[in-house]
N, C-alpha and C. Protein backbone atom coordinates (compact mmCIF):
# COMPACT_ATOMS: atom_id res chain seq x y z
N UNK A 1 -11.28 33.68 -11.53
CA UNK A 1 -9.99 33.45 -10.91
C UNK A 1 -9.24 34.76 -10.86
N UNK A 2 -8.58 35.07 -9.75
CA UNK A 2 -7.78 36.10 -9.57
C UNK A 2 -6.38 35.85 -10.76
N UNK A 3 -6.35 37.16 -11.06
CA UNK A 3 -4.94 37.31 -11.56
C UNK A 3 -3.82 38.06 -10.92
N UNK A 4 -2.50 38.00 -11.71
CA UNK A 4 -1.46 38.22 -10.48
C UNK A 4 -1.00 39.59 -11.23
N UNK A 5 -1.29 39.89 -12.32
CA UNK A 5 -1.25 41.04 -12.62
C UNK A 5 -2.39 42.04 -13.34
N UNK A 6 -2.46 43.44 -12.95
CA UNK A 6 -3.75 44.06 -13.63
C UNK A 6 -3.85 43.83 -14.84
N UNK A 7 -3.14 43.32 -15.54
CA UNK A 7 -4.20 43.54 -17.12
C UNK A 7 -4.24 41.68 -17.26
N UNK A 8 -3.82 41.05 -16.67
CA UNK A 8 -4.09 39.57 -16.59
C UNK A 8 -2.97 39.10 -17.55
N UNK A 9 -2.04 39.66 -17.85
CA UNK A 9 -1.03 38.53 -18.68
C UNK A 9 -0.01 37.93 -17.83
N UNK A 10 0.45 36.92 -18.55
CA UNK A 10 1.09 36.34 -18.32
C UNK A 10 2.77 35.96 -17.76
N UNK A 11 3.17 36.04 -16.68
CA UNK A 11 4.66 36.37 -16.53
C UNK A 11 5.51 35.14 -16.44
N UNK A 12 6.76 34.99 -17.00
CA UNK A 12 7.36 33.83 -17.21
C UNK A 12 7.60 32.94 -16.02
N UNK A 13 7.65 31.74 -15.79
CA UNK A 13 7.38 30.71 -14.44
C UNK A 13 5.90 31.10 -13.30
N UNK A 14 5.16 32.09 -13.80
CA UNK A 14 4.59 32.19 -12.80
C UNK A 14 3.31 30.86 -12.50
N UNK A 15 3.34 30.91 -11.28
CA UNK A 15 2.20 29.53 -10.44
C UNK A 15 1.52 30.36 -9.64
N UNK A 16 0.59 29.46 -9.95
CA UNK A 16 -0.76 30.02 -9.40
C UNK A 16 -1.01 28.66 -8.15
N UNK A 17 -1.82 29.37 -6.94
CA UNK A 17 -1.80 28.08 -6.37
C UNK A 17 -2.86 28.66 -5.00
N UNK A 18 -3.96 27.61 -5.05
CA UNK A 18 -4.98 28.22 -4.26
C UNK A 18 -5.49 26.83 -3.42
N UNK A 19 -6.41 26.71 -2.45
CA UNK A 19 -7.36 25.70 -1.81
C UNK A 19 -8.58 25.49 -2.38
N UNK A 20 -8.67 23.65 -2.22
CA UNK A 20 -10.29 23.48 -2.40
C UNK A 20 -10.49 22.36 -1.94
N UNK A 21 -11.39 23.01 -1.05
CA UNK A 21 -11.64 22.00 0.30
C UNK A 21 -10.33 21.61 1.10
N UNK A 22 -9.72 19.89 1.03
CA UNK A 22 -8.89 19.94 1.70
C UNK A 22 -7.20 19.61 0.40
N UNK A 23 -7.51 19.88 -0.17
CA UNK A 23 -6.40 20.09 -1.24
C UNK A 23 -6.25 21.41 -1.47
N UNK A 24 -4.42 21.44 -1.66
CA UNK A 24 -3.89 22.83 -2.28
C UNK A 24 -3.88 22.84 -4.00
N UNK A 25 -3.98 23.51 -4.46
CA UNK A 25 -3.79 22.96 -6.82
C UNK A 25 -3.33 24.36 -6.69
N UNK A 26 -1.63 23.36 -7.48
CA UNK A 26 -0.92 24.38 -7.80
C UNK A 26 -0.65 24.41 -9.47
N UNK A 27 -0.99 25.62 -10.38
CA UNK A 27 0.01 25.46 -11.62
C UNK A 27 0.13 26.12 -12.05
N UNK A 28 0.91 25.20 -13.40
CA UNK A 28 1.57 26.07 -13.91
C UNK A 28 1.17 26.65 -15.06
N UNK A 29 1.09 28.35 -15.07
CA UNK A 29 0.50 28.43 -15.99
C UNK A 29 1.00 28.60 -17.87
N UNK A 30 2.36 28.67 -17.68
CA UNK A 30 2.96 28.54 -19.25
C UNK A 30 2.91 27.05 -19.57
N UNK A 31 2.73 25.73 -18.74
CA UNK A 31 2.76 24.74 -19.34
C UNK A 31 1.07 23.93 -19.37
N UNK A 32 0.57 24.82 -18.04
CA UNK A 32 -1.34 24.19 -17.73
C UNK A 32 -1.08 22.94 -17.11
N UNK A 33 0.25 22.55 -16.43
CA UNK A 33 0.82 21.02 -15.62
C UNK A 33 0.31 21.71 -14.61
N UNK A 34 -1.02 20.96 -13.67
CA UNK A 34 -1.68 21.61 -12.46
C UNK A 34 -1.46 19.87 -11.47
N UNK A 35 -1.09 20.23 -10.46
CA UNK A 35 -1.00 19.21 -9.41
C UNK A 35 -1.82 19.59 -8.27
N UNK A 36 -1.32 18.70 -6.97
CA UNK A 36 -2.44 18.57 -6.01
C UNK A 36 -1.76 18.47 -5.06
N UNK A 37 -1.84 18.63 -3.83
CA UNK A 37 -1.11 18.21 -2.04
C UNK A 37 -2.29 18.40 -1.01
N UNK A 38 -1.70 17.94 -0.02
CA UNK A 38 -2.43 18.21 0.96
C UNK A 38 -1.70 19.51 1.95
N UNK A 39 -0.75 20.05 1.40
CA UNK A 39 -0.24 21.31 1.94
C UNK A 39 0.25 22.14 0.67
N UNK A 40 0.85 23.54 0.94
CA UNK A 40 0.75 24.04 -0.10
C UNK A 40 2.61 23.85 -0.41
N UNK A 41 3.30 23.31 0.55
CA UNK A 41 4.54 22.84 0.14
C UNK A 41 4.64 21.29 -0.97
N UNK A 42 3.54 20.67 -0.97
CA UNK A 42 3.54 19.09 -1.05
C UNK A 42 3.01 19.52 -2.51
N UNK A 43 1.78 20.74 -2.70
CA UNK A 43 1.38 21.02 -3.86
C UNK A 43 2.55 21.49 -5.08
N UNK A 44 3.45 21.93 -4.38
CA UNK A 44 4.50 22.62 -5.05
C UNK A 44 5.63 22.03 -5.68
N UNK A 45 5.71 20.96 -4.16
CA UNK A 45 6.73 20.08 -4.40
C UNK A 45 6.64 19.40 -6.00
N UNK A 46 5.35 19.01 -6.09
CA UNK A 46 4.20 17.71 -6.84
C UNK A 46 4.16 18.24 -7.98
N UNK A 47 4.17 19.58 -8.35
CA UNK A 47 4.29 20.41 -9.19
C UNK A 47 5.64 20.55 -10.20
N UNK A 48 6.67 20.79 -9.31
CA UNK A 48 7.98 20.89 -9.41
C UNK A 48 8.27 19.42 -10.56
N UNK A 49 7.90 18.70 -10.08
CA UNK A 49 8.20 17.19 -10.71
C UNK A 49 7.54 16.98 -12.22
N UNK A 50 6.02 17.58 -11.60
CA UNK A 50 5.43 17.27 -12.86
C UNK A 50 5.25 18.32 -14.05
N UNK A 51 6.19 18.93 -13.81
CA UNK A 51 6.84 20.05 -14.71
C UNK A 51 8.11 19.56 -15.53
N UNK A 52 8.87 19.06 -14.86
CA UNK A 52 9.75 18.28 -15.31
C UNK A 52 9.75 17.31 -16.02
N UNK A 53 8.71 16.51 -16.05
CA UNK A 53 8.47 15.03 -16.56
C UNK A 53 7.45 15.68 -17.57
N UNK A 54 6.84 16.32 -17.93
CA UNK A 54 5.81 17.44 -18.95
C UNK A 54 7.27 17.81 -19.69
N UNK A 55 8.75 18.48 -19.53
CA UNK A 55 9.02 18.80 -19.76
C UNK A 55 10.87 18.48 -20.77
N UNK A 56 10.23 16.93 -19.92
CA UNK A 56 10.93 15.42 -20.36
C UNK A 56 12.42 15.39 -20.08
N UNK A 57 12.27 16.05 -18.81
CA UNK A 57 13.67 15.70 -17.22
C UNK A 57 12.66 14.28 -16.85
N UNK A 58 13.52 13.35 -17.37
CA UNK A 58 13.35 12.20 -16.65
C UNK A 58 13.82 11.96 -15.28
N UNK A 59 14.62 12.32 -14.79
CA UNK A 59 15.16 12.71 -13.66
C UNK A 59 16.85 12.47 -13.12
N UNK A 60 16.95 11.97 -12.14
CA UNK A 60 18.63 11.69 -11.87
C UNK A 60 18.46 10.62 -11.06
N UNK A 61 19.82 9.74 -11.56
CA UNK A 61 19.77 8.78 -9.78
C UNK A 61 19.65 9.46 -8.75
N UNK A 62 19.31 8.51 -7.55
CA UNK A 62 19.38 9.08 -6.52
C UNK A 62 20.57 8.58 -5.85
N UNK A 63 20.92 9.67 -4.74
CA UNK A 63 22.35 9.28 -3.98
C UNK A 63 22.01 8.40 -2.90
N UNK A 64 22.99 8.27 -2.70
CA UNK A 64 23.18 7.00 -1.75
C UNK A 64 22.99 7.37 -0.44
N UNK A 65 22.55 9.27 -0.32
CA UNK A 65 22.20 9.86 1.01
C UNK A 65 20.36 9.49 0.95
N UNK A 66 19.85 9.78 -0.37
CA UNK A 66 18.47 9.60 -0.45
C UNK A 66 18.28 8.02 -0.20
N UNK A 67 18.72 7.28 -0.86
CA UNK A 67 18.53 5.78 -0.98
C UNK A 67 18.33 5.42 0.61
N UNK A 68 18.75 5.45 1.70
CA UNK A 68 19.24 5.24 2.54
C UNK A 68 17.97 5.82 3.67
N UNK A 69 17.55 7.22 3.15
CA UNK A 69 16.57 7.47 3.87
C UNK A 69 15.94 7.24 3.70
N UNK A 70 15.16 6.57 2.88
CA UNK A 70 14.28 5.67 2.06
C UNK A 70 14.30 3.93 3.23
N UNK A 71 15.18 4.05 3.32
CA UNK A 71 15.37 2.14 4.33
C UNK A 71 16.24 1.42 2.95
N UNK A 72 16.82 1.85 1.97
CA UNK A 72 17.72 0.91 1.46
C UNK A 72 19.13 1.11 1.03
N UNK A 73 19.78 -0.12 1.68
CA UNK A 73 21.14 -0.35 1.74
C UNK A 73 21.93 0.20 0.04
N UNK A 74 22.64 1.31 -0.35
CA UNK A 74 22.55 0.91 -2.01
C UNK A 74 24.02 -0.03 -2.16
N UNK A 75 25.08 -0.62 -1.33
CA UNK A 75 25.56 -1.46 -1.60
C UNK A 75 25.08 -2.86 -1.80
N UNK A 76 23.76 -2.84 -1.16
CA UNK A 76 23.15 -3.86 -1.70
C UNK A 76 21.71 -3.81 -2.80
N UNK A 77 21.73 -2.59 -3.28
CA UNK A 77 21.08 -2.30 -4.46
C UNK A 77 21.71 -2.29 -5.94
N UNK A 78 22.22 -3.74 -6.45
CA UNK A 78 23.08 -3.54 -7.34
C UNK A 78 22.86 -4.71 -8.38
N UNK A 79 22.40 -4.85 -9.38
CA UNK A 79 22.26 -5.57 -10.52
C UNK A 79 23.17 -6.26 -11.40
N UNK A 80 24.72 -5.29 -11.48
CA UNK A 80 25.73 -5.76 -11.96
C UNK A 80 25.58 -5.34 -13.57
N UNK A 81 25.80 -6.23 -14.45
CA UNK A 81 25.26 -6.04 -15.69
C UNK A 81 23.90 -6.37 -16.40
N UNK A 82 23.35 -6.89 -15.53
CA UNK A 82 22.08 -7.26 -15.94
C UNK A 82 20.71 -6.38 -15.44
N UNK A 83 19.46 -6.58 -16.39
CA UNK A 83 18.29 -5.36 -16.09
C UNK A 83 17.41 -6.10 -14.44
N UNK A 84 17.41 -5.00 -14.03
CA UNK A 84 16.56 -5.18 -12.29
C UNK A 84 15.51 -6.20 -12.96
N UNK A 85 15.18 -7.01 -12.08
CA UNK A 85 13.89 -7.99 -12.51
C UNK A 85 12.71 -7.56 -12.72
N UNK A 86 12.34 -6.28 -12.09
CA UNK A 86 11.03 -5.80 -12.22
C UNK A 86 10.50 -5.25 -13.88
N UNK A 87 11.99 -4.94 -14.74
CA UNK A 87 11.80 -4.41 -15.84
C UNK A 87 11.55 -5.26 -16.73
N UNK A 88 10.59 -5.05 -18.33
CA UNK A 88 9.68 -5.64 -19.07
C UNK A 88 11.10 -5.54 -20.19
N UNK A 89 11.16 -6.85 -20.63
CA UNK A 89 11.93 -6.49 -21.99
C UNK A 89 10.67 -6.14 -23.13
């Protein structure tokens, strides 16, 4: 494997990110969280996340601009005080 610097160490956030076949694998190499896309934005993206969740950013709500582009209403995404049905007590 190529390295990104001559003596091969290591530089802080750096990603490595190459093709094989029809997948991009991108990672990371201070954490070894390696993901997959079918472009090298989607690899990155995929990356980005699973760096985070490796890194225990559970994440954030989403806004009501995302919700929406998604196809759902969030005034009508609303539980009140009680847990969404899908969740396991």
């Amino acid at each position: 494997m190529a390295s990104s610097t001559s003596d091969g160490s290591v530089h802080d956030g750096e990603i490595r990110l190459w093709r094989e076949e029809d997948w991009w694998i991108a990672t990371d190499v201070e954490t070894g969280v390696t993901t997959q896309g079918d472009s090298r934005g989607a690899a990155l993206d995929n990356l980005d996340e699973a760096v985070a969740l490796h890194n225990g950013d559970t994440g954030r709500e989403p806004t009501d601009a995302e919700l929406r582009n998604l196809g759902i209403d969030p005034a009508e995404n609303t539980t009140g005080d009680r847990d969404p049905p899908d969740v396991l007590e």
